[in-house]
Protein backbone atom coordinates (compact mmCIF):
# COMPACT_ATOMS: atom_id res chain seq x y z
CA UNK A 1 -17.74 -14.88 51.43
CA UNK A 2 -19.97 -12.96 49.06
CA UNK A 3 -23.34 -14.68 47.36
CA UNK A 4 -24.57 -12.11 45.27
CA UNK A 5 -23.87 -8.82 43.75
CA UNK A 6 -25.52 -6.59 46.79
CA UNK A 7 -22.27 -8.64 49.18
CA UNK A 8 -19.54 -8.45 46.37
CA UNK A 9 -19.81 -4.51 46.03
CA UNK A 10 -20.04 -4.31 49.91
CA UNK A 11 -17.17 -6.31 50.69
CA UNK A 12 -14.90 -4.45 47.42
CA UNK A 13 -16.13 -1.26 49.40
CA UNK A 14 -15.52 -1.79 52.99
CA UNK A 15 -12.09 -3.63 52.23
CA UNK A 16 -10.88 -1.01 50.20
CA UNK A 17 -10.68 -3.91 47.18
CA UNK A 18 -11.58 -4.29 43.73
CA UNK A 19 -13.82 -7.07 42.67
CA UNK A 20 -10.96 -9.27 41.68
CA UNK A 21 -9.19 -9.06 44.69
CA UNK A 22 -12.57 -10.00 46.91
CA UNK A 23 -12.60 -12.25 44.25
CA UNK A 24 -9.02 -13.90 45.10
CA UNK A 25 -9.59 -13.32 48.65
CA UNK A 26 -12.19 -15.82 48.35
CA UNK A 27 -10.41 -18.41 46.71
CA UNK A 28 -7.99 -18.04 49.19
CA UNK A 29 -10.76 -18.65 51.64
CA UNK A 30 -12.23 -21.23 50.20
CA UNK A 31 -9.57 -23.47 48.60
CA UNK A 32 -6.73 -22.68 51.20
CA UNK A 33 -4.38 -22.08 48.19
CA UNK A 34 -1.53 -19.54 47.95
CA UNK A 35 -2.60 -16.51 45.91
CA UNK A 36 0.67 -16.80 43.49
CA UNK A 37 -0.80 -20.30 42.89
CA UNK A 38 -3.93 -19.36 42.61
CA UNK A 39 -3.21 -16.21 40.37
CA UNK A 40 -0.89 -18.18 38.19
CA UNK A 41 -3.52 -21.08 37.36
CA UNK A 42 -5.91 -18.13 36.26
CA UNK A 43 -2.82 -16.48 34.13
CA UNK A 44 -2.46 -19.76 32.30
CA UNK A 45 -6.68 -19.53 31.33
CA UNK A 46 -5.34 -15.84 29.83
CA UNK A 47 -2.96 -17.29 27.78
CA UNK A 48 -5.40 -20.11 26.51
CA UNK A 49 -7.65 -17.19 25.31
CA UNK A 50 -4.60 -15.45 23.70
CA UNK A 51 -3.78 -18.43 21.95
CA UNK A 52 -6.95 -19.06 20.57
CA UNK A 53 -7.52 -15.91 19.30
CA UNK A 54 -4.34 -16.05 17.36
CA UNK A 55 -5.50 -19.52 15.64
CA UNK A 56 -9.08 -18.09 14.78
CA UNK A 57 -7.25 -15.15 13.28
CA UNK A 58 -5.33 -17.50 10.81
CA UNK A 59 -8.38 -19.35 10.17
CA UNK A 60 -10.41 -22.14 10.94
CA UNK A 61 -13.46 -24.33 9.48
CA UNK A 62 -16.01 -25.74 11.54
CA UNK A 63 -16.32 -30.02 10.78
CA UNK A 64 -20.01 -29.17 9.75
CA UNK A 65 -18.74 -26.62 6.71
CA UNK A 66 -21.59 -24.01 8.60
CA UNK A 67 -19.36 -21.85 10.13
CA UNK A 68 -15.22 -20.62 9.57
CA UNK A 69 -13.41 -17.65 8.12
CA UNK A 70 -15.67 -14.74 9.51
CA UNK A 71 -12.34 -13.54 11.87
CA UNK A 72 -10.24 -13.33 9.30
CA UNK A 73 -12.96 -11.33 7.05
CA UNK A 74 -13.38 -8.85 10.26
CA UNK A 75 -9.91 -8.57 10.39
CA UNK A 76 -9.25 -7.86 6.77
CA UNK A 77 -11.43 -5.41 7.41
CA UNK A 78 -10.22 -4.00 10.39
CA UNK A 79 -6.51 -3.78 8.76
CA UNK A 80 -8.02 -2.11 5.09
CA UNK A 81 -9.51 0.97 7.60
CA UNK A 82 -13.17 0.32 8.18
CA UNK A 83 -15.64 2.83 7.10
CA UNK A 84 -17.21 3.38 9.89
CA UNK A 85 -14.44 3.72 12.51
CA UNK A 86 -11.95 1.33 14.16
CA UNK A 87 -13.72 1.17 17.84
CA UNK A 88 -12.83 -1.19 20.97
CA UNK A 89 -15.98 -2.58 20.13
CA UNK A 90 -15.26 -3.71 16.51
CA UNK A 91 -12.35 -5.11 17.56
CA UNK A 92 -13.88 -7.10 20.60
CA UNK A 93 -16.21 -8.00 18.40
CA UNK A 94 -13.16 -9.54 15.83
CA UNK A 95 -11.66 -11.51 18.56
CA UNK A 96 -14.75 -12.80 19.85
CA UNK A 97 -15.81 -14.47 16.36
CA UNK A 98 -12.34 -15.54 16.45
CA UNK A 99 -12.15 -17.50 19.50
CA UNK A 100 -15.58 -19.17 19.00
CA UNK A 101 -14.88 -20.22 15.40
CA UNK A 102 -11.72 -22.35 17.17
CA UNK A 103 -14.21 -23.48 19.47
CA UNK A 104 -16.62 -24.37 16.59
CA UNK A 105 -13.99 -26.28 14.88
CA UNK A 106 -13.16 -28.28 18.09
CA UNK A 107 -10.16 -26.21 19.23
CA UNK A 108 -8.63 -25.30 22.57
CA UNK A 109 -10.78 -22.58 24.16
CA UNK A 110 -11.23 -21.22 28.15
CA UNK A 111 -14.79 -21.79 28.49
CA UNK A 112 -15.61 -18.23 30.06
CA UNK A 113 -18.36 -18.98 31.34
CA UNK A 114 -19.55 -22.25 28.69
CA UNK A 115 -17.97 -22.84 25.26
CA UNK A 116 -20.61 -21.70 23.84
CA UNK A 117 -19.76 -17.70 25.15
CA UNK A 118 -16.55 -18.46 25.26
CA UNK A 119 -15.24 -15.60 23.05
CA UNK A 120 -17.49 -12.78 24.38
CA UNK A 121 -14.76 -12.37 27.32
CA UNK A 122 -11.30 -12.59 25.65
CA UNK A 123 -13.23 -10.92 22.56
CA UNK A 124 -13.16 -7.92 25.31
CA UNK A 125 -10.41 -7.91 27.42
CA UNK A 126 -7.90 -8.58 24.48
CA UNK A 127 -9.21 -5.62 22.47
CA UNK A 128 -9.16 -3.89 25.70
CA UNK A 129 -5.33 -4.62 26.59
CA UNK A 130 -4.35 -3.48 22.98
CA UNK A 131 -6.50 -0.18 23.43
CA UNK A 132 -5.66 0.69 27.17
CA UNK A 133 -1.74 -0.91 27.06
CA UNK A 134 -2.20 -3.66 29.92
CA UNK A 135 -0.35 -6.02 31.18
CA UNK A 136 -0.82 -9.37 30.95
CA UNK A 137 -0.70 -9.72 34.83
CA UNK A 138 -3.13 -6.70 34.77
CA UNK A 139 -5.73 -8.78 32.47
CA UNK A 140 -5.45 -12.06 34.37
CA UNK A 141 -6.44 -9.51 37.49
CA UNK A 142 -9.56 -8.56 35.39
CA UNK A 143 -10.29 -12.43 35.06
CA UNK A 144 -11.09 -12.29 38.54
CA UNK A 145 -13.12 -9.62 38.16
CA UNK A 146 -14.97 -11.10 35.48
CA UNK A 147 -14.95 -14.27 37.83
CA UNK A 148 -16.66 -13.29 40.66
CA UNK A 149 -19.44 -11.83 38.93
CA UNK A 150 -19.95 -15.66 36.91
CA UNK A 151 -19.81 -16.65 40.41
CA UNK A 152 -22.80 -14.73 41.03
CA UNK A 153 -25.14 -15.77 38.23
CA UNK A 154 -24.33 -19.52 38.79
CA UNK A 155 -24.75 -19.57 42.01
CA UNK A 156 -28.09 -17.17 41.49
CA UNK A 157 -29.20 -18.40 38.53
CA UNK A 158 -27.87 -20.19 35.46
CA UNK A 159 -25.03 -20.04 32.67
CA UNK A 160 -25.72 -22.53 30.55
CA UNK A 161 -28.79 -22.30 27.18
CA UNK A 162 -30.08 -25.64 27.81
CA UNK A 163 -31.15 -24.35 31.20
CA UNK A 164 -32.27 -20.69 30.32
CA UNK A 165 -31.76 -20.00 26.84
CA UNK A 166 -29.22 -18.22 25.48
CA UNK A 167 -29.20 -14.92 28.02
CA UNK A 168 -27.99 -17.33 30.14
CA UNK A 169 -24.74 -17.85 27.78
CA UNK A 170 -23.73 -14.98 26.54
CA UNK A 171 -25.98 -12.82 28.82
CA UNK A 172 -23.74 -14.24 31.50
CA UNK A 173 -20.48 -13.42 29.64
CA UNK A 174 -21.47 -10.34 28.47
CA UNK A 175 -22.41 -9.20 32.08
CA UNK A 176 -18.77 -10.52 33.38
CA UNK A 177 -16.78 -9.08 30.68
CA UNK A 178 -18.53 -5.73 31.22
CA UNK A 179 -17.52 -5.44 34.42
CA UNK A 180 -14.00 -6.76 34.14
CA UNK A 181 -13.69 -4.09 31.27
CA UNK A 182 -15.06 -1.80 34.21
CA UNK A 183 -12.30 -2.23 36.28
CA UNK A 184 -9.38 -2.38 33.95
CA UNK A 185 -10.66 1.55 32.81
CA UNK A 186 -10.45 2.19 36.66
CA UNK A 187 -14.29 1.97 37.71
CA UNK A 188 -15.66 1.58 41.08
CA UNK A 189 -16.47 -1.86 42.17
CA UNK A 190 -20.23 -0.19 41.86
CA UNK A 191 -19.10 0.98 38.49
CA UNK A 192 -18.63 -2.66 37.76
CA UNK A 193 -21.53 -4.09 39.29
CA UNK A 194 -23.65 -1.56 37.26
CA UNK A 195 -21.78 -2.44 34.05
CA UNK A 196 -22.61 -5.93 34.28
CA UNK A 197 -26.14 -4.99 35.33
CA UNK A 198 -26.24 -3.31 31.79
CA UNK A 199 -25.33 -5.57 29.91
CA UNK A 200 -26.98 -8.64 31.30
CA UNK A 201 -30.22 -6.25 30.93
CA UNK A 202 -29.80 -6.06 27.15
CA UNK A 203 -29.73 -9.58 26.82
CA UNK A 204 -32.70 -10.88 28.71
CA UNK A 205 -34.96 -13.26 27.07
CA UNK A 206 -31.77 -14.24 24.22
CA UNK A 207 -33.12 -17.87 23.30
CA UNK A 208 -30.96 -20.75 22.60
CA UNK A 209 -31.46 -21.97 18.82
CA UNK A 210 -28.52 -23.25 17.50
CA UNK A 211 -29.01 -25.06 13.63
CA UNK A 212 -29.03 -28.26 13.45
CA UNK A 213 -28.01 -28.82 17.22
CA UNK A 214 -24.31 -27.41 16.93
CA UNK A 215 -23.13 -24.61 18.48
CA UNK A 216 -22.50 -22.60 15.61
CA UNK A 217 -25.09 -20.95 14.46
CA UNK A 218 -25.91 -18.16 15.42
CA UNK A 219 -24.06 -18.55 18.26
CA UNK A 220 -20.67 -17.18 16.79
CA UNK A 221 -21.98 -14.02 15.53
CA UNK A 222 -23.97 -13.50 18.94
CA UNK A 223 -20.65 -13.63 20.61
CA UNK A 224 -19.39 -10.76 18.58
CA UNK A 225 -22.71 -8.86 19.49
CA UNK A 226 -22.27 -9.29 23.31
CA UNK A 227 -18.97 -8.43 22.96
CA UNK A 228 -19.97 -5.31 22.07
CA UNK A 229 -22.78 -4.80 24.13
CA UNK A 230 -20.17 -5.39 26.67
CA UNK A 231 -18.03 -2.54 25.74
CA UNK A 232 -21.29 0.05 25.84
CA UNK A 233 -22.30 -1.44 29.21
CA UNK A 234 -18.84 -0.37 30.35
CA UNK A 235 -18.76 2.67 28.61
CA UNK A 236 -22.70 3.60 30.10
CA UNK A 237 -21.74 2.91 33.67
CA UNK A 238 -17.87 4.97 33.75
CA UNK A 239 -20.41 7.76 32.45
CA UNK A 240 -22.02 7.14 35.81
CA UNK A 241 -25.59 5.70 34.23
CA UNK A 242 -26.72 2.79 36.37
CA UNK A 243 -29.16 0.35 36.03
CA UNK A 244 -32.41 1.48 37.37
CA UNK A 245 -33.33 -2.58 38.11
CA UNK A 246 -30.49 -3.99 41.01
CA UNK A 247 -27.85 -6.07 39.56
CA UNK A 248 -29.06 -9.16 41.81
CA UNK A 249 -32.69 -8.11 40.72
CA UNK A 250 -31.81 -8.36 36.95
CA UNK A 251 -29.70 -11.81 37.89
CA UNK A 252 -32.76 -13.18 39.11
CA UNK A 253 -35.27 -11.86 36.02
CA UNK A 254 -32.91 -13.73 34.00
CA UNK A 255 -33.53 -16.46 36.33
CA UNK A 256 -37.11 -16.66 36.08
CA UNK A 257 -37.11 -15.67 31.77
CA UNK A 258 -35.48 -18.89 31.36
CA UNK A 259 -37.61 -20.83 33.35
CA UNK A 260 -40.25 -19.88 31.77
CA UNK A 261 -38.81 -20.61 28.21
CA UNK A 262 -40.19 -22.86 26.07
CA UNK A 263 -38.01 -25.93 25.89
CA UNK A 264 -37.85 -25.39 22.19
CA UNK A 265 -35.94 -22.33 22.88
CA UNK A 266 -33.45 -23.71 25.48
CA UNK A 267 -30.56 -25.71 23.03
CA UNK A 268 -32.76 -28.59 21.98
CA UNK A 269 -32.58 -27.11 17.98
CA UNK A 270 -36.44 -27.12 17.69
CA UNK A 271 -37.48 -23.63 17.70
CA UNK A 272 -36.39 -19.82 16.69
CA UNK A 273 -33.66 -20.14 13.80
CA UNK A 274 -33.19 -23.98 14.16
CA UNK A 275 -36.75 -23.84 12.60
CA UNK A 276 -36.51 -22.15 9.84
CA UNK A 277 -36.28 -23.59 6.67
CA UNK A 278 -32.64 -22.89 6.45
CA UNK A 279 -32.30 -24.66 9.54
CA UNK A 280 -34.24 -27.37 9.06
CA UNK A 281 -32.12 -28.54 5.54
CA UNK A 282 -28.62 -27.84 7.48
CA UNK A 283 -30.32 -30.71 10.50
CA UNK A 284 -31.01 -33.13 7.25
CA UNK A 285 -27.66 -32.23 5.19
CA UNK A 286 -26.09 -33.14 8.64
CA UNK A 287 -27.70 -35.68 10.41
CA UNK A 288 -29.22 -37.70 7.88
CA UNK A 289 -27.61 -41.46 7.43
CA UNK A 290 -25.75 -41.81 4.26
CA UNK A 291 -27.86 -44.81 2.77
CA UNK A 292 -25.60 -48.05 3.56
CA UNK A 293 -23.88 -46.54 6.62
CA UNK A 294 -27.32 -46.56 8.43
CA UNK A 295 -26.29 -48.55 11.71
């Protein structure tokens, strides 16, 4: 069993293994379950992210009226020949506001590794299937990947913004789609480590500050950024850059950031952009009774 990055990369190395297959191995290990079993529950998650993708893509409003539409506008986009280039990471980036608006408007989504980040990971790997020509047995492989480094930071330090902010969320997925996105390109389980290393780095001290309480703003658009800070992590580390700072040693200064947030900053809708006066009238327009209907 591995319990934190230092063991993963060991274990990949020695065995001969990628990170999803220690990853496997140690389901295996742990739950006593057959690996087609085990492989085909994580194949279904895959699809769930497909799915979503697709219904983001056709468009979706959020119950609040805040957020909705911003896929479809990235896609138009995408399909008119941007200006600037059609990269893996604009396209991540388009998938990854697609999932979370579904998410946003109380849709179906694999929560990868909250709901909240949940479109930072399929943002990635779906962009990355259509760019590299995957399989979709090959991306439920890079799940695993992706999996054992969430393992990592959960069981290291924290995924979720009420407990440390938003680095936490989409810090976390960031880091695991990096290094999923690693693998599928053919990196070294080191590769990957470093990858997620990267990106995790670039997103320390992220606070949690969604308007008005809801996880909408601006927590769709920063899934579309660590999307592609994803794809550079990836892209750094196959160049051979690593990460001067340990991946366990930047897990656990991500760790000790959120701790010493301010609880303002960690989901409560008090502080950063849930302050502001745009975010203050969006808490009234939504939460204040309608006179009559007070209970």
């Amino acid at each position: 069993m591995f319990k934190n990055m230092k063991d993963l990369v060991e274990q990949a190395r020695e065995r001969g293994l990628s990170l999803g297959d220690v990853m496997i191995a140690q389901e295996i290990e742990e739950h006593g379950q057959d690996p087609d079993a085990i492989t085909a529950r994580m194949a279904v998650q895959y699809q769930v992210m497909k799915q979503s993708a697709r219904r983001g893509l056709e468009g979706v409003t959020s119950h609040s009226g805040m957020t909705g539409g911003d896929a479809r506008l990235l896609d138009a986009y995408i399909q008119a020949g941007p200006a600037l280039g059609d990269s893996l990471s604009l396209r991540a980036a388009h998938y990854a506001v697609s999932v979370n608006e579904v998410n946003a408007a109380m849709g179906v989504v694999c929560a990868s590794p909250t709901a909240g980040s949940c479109g930072v990971l399929p943002g990635v790997l779906l962009a990355a299937q259509e760019q590299l020509g995957k399989t979709d047995d090959e991306m439920t492989h890079a799940l695993f990947a992706a999996g054992a480094v969430g393992y990592v930071i959960a069981n290291n330090a924290f995924v979720s913004g009420a407990q440390g902010g938003c680095q936490a969320e989409i810090g976390s997925a960031a880091a695991m789609a990096a290094a999923a996105l690693t693998e599928l390109a053919g990196g070294t389980p080191e590769q990957a480590a470093q990858a997620a290393a990267i990106a995790l780095k670039n997103l320390l001290g992220l606070v949690c500050d969604p308007l008005a309480g809801l996880v909408e703003v601006p927590c769709i658009k920063r899934n579309a950024g660590g999307a592609a800070i994803a794809v550079t992590a990836a892209h750094m580390a196959l160049a051979g850059i690593q990460s001067l700072v340990p991946p366990d040693e930047v897990i656990e200064a991500m760790y000790q950031i959120g701790l010493s947030l301010s609880p303002a900053l960690r989901e409560t809708a008090q502080g950063g952009l849930a302050a502001t006066p745009t975010g203050r009238e969006w808490k009234r327009l939504l939460w204040t009774p309608v006179p009559g209907q007070e209970e």
